[in-house]
N, C-alpha and C. Protein backbone atom coordinates (compact mmCIF):
# COMPACT_ATOMS: atom_id res chain seq x y z
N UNK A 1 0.84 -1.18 0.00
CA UNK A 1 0.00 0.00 0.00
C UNK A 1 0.89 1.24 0.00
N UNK A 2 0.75 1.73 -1.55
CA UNK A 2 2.03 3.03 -1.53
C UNK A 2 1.19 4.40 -1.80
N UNK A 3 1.29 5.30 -1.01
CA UNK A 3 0.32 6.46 -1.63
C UNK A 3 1.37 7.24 -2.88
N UNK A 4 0.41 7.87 -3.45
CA UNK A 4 0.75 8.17 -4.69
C UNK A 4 2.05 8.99 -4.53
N UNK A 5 2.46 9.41 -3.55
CA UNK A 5 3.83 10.55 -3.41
C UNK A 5 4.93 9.44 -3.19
N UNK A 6 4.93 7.83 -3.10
CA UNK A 6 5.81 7.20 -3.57
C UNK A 6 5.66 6.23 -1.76
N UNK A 7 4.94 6.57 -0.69
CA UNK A 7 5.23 6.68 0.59
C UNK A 7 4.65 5.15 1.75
N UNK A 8 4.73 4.56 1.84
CA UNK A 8 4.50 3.41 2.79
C UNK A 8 3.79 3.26 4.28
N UNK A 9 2.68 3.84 4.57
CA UNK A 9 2.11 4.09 5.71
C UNK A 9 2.87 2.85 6.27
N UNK A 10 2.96 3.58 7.66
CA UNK A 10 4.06 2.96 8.95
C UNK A 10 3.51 3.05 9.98
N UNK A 11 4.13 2.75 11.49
CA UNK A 11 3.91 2.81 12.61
C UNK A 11 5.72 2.92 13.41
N UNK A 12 5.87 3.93 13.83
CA UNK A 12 7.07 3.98 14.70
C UNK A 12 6.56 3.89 16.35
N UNK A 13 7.37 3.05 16.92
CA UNK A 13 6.89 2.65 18.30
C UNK A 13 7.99 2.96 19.41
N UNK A 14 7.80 3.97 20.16
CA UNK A 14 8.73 4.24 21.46
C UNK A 14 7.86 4.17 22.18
N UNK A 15 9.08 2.80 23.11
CA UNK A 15 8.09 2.42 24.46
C UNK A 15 9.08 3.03 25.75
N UNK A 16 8.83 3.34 26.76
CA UNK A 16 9.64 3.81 27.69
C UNK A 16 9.21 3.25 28.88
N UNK A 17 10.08 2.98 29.79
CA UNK A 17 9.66 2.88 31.15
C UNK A 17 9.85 3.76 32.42
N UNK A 18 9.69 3.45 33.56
CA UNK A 18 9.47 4.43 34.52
C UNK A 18 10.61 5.19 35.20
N UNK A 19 11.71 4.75 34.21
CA UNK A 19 12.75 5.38 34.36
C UNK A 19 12.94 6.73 33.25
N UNK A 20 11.79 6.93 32.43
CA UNK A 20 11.38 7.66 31.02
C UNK A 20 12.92 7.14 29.63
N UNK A 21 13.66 5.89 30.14
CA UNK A 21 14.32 5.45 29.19
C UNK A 21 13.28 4.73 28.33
N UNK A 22 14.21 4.37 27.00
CA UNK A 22 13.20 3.86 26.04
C UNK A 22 13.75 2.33 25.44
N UNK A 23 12.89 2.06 25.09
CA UNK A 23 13.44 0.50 24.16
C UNK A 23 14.08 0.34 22.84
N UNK A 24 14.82 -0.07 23.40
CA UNK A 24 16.04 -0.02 22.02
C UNK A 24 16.74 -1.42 21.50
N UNK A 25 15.93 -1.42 20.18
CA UNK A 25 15.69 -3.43 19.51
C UNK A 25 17.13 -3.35 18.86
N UNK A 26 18.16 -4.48 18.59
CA UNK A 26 18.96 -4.47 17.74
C UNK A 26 18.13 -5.69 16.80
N UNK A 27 18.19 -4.74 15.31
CA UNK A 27 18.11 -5.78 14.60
C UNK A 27 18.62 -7.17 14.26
N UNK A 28 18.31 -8.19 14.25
CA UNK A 28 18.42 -9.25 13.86
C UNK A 28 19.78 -9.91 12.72
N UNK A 29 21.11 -10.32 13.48
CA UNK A 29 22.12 -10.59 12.53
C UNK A 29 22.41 -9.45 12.14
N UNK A 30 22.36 -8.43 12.74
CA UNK A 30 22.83 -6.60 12.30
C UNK A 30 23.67 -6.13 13.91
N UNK A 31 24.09 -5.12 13.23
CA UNK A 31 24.91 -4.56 14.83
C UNK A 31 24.09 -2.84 14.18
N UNK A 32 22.87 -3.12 14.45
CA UNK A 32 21.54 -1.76 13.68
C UNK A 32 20.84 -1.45 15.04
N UNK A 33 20.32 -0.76 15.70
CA UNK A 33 19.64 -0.54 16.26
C UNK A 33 18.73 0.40 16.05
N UNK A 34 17.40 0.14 16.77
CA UNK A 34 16.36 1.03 16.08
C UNK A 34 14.86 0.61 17.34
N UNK A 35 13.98 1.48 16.90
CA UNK A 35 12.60 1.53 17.55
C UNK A 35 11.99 0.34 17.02
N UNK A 36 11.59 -0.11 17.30
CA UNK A 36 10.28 -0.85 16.48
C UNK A 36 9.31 -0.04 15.83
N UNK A 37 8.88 -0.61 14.74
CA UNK A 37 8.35 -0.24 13.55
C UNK A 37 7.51 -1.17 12.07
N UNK A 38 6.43 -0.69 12.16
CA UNK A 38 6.15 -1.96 10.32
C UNK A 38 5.13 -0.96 10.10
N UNK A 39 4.89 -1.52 9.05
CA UNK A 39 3.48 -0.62 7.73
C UNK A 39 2.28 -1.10 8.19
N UNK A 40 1.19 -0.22 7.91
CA UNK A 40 0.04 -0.39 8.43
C UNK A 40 -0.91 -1.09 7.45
N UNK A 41 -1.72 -1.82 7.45
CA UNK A 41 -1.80 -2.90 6.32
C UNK A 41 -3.43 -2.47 6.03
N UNK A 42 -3.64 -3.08 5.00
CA UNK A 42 -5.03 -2.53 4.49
C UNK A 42 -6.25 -2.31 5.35
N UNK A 43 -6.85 -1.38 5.54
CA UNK A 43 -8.28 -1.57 6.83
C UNK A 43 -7.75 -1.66 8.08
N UNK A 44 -6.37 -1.50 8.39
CA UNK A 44 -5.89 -0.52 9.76
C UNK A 44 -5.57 0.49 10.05
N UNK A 45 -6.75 1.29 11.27
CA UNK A 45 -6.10 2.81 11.45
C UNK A 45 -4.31 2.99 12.24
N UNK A 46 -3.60 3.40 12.11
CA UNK A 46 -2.19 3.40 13.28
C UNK A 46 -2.55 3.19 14.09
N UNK A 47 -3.47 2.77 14.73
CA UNK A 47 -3.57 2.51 16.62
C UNK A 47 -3.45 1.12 16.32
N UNK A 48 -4.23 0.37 15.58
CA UNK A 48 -4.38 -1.12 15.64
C UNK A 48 -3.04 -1.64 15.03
N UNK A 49 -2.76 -1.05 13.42
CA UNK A 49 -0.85 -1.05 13.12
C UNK A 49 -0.45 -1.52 14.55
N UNK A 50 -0.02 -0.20 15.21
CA UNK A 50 0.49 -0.19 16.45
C UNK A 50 0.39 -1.73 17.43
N UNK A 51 -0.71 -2.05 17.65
CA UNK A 51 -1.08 -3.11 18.58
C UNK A 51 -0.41 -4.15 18.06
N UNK A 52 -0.43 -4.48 16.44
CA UNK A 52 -0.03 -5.66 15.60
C UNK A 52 1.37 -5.87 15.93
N UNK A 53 1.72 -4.79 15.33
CA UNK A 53 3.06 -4.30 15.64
C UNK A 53 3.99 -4.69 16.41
N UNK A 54 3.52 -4.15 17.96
CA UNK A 54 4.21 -4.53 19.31
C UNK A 54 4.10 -5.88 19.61
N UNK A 55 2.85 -6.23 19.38
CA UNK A 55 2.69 -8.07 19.77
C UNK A 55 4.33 -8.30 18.72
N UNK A 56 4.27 -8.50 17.15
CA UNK A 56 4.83 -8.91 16.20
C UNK A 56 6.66 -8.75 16.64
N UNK A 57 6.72 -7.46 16.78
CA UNK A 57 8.04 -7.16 16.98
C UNK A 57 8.58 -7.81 18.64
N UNK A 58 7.84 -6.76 19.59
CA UNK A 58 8.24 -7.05 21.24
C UNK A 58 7.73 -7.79 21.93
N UNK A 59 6.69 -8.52 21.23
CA UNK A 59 5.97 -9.55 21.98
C UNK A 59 4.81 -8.82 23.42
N UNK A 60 4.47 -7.32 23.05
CA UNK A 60 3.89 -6.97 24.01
C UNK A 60 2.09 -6.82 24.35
N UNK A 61 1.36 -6.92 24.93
CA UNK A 61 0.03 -7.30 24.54
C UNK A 61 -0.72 -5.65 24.65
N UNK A 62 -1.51 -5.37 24.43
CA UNK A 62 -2.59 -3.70 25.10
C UNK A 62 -2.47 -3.55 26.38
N UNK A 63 -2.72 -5.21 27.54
CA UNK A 63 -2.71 -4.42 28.60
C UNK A 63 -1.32 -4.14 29.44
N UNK A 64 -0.14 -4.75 28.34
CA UNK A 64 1.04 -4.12 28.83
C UNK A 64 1.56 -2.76 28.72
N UNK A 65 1.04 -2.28 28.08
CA UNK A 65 1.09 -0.88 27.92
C UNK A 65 0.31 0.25 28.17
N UNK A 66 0.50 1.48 28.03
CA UNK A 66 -0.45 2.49 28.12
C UNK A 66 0.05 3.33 26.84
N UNK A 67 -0.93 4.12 25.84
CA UNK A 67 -0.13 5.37 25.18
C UNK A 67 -0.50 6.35 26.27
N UNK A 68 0.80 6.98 26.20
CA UNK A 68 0.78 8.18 26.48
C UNK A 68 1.01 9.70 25.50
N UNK A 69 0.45 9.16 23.77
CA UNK A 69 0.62 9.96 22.83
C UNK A 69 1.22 9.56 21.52
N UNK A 70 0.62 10.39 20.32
CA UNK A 70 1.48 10.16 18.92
C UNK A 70 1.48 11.49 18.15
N UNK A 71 1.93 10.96 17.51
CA UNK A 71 2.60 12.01 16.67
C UNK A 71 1.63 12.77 15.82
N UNK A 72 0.89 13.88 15.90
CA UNK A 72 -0.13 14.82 15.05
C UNK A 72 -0.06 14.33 13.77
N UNK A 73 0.92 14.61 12.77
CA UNK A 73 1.17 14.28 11.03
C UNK A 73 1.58 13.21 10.99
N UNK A 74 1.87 12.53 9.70
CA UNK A 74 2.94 12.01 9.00
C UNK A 74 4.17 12.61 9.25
N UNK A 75 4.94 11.88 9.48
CA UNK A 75 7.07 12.12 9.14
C UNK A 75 7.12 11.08 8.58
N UNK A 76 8.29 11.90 7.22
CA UNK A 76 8.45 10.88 6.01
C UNK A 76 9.71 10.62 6.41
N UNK A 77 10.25 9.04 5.62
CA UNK A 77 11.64 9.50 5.54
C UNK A 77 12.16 8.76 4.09
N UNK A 78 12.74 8.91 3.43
CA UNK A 78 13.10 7.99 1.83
C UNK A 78 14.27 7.25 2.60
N UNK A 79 14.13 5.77 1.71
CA UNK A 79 14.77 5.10 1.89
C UNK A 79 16.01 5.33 0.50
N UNK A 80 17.53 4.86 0.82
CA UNK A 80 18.62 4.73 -0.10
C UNK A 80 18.16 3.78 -0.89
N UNK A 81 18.27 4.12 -2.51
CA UNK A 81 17.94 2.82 -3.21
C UNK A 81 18.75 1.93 -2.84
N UNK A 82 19.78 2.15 -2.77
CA UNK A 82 21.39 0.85 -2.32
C UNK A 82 20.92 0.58 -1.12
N UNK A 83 20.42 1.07 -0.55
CA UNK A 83 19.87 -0.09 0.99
C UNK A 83 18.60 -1.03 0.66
N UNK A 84 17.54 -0.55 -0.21
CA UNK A 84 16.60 -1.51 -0.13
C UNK A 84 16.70 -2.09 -1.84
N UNK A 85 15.61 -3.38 -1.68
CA UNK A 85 14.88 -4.08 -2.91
C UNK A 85 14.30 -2.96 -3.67
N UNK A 86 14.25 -1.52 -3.47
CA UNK A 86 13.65 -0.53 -4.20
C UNK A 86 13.56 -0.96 -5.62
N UNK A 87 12.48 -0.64 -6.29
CA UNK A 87 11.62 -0.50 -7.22
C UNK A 87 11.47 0.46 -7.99
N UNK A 88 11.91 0.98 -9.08
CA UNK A 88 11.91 2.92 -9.23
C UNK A 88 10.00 2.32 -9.77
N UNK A 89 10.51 1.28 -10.44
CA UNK A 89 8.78 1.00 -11.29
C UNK A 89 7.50 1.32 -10.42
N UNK A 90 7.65 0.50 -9.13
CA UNK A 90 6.63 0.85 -8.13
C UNK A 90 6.82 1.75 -7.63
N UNK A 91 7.50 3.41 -7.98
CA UNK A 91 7.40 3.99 -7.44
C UNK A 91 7.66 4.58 -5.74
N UNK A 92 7.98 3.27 -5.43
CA UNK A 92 8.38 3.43 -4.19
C UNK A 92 9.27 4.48 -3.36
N UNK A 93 9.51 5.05 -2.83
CA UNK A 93 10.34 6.08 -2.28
C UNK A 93 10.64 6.10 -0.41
N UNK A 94 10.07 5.29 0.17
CA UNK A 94 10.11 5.50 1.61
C UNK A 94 8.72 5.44 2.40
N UNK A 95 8.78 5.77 3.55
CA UNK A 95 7.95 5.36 5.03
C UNK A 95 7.28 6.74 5.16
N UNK A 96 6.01 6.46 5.32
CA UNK A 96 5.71 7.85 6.19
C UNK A 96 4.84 7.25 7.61
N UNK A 97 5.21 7.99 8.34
CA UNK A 97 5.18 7.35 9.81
C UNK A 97 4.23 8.19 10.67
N UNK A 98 3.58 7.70 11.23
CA UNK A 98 2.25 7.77 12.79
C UNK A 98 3.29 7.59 13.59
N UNK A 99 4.15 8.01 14.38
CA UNK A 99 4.85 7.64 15.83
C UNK A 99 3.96 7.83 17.11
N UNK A 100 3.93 6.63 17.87
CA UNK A 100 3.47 6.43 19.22
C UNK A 100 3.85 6.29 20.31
N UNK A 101 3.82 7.13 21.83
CA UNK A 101 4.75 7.00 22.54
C UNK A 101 3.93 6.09 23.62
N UNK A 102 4.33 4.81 23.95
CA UNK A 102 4.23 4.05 25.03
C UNK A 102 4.54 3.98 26.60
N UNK A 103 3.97 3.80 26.90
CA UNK A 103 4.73 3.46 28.93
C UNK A 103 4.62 1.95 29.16
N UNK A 104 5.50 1.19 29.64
CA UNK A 104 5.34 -0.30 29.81
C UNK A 104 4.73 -0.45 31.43
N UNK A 105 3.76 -0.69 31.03
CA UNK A 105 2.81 -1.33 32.69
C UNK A 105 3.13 -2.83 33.12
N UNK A 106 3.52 -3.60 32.33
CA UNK A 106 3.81 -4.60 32.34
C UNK A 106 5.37 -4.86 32.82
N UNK A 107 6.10 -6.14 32.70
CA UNK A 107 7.19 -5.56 33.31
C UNK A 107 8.25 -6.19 32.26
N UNK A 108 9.49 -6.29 32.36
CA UNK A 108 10.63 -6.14 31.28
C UNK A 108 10.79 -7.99 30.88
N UNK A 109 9.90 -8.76 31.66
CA UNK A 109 10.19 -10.19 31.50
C UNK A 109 8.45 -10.42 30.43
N UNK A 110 8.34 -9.40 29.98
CA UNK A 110 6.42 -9.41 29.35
C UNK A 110 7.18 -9.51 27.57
N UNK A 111 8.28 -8.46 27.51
CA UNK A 111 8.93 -8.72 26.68
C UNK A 111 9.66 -9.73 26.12
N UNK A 112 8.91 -10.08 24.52
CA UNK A 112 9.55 -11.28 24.03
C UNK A 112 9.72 -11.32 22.82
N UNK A 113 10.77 -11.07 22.15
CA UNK A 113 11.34 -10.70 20.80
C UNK A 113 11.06 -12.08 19.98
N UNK A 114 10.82 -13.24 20.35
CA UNK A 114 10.17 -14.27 19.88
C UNK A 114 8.60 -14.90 19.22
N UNK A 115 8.24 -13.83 19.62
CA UNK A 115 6.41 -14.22 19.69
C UNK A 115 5.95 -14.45 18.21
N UNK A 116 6.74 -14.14 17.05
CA UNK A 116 6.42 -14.65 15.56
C UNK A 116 7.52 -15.69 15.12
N UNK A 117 7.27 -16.10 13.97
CA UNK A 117 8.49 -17.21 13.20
C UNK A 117 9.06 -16.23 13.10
N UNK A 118 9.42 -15.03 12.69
CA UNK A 118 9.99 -14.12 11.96
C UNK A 118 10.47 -13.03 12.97
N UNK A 119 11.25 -13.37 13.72
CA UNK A 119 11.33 -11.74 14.78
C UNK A 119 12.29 -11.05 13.81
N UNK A 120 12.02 -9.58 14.68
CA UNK A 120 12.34 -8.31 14.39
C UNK A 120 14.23 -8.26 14.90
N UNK A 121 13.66 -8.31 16.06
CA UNK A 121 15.59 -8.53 17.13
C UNK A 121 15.96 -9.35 17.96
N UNK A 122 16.97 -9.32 17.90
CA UNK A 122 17.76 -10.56 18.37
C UNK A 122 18.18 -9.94 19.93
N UNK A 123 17.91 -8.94 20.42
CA UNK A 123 18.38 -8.60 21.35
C UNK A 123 17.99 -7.00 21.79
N UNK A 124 18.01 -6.07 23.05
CA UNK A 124 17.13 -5.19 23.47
C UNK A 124 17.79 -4.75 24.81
N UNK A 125 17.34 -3.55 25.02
CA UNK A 125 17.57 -2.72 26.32
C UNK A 125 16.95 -1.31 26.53
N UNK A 126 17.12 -0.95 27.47
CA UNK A 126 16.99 0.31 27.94
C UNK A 126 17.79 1.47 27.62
N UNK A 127 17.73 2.45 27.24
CA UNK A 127 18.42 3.13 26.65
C UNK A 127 18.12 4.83 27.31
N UNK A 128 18.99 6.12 27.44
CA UNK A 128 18.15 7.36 27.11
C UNK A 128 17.31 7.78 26.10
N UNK A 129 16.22 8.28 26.90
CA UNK A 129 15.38 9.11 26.17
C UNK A 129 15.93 9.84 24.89
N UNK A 130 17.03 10.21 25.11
CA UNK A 130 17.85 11.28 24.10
C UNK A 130 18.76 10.75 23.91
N UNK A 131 19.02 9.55 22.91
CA UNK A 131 19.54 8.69 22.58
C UNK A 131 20.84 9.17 21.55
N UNK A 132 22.05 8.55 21.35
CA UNK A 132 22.69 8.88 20.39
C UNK A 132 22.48 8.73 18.74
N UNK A 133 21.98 9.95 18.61
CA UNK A 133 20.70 9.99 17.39
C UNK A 133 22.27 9.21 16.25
N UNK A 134 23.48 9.15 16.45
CA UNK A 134 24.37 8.92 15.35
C UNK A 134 24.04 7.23 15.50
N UNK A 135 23.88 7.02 15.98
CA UNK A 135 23.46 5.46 16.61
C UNK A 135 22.05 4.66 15.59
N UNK A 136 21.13 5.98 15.05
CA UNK A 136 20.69 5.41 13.93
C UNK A 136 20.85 5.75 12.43
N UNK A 137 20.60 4.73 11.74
CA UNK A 137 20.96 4.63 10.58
C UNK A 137 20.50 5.90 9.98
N UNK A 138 21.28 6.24 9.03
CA UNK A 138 21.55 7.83 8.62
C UNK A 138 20.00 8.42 8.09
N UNK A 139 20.11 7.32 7.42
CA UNK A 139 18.44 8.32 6.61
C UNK A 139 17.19 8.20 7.40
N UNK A 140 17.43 7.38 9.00
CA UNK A 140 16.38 7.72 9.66
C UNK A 140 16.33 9.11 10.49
N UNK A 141 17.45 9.51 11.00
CA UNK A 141 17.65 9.86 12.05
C UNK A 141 16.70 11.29 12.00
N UNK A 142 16.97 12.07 11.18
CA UNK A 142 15.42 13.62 11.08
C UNK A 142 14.28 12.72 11.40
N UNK A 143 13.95 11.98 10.98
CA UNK A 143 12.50 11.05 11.59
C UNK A 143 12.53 10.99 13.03
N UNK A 144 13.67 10.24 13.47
CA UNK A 144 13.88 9.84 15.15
C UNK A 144 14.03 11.51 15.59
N UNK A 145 14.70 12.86 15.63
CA UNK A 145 14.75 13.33 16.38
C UNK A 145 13.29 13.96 15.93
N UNK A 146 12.81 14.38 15.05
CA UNK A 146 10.98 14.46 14.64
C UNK A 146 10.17 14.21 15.98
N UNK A 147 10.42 13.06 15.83
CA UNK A 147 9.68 12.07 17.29
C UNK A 147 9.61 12.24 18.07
N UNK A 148 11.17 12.20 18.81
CA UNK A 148 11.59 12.48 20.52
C UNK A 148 10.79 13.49 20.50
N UNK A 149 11.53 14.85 19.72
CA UNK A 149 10.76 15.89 20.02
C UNK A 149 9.57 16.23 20.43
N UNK A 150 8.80 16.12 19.42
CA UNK A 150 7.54 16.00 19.45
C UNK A 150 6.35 15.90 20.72
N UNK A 151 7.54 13.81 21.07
CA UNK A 151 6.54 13.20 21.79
C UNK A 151 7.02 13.49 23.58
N UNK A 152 8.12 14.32 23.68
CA UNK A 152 8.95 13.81 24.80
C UNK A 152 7.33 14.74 25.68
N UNK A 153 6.43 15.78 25.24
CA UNK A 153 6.08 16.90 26.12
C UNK A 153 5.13 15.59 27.03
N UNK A 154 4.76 14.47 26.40
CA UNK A 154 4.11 13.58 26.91
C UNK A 154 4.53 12.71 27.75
N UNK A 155 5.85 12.74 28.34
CA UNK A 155 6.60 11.95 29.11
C UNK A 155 6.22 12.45 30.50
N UNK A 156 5.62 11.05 31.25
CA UNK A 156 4.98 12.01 32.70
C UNK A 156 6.84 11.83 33.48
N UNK A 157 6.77 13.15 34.85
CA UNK A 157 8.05 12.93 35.34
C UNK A 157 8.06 11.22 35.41
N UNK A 158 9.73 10.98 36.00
CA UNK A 158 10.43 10.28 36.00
C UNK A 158 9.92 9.42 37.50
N UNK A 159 9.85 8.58 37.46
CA UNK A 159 9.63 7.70 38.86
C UNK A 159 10.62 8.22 39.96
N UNK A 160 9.71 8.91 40.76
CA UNK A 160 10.74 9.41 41.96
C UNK A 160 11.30 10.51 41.97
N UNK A 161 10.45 11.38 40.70
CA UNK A 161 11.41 12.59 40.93
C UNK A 161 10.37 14.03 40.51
N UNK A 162 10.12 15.05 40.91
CA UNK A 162 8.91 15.72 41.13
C UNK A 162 8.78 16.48 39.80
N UNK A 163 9.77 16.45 39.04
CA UNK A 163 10.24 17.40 37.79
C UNK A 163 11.12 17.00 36.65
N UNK A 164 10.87 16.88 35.69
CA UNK A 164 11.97 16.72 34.40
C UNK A 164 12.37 17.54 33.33
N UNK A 165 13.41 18.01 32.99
CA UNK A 165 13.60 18.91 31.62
C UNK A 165 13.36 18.43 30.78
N UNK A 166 13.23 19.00 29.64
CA UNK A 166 12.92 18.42 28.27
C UNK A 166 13.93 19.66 27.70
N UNK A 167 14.97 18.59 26.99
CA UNK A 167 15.99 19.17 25.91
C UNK A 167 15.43 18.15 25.01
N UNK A 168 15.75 19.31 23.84
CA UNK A 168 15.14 18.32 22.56
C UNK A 168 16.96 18.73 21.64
N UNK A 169 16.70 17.52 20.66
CA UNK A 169 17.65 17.57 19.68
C UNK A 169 17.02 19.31 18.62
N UNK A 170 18.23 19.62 18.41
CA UNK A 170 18.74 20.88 17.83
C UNK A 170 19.02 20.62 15.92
């Protein structure tokens, strides 16, 4: 499902916990790290994407989570033809993304990168909120700091602490 500007409806998924760190998947046989993420498939709005999604990728269910927010627009990002199976025929050009920001209610053993034949990562952690944006792959990264930005105003304080700043990427 490509809209006519070349673009791949998506779902970007930052989950955080009560430390307001976030989840950070390494791809699979890659030394890549990244959010979780897939395309939203015919007759799904991004919330349900989303739900598919998290089960598919983190193995996480609805009532492990809470949103605490997404992203108003679309953020696009084009993919390198030399990185993907790109298509010039299909027109293809890249992701445009719904980002959703999560809280895990559930707890870090709910997580299971196994839950399809097909996982996403081979491995996972906790990470800052304000992550080393060089840390993702180049043509995502205006997408990822898009996001943080965006979504951080929705981050309730930090467990245990009465107040938090919000620096955003520059």
């Amino acid at each position: 499902m490509i809209d006519r500007d070349g673009y791949r409806p998506n779902v970007g998924i930052i989950i955080t916990n009560d430390k307001n760190q976030v989840f950070w998947g390494k791809r699979v046989r890659q030394h890549a790290w990244q959010f979780p993420q897939g395309g939203i498939q015919h007759g799904e709005n991004p919330e349900q994407a989303m739900y598919r999604e998290l089960h598919e990728e983190v193995g996480l269910l609805p009532e492990h989570v809470r949103i605490l927010g997404r992203t108003r627009d679309w953020m696009r990002y084009e993919v390198p033809q030399s990185w993907s199976k790109r298509d010039s025929r299909n027109g293809y050009r890249g992701q445009k993304q719904i980002w959703f920001l999560l809280r895990l209610v559930g707890r870090d053993c709910d997580v299971c990168l196994r839950a399809t034949a097909h996982p996403e990562f081979d491995a996972w952690r906790w990470n800052d909120y304000w992550l080393d944006i060089n840390a993702v792959i180049e043509f995502k990264r205006e997408v990822y700091i898009q996001a943080l930005n965006e979504l951080v105003r929705y981050l309730p304080a930090p467990h245990g602490h009465a107040s938090h700043q919000h620096h955003v990427y520059r």
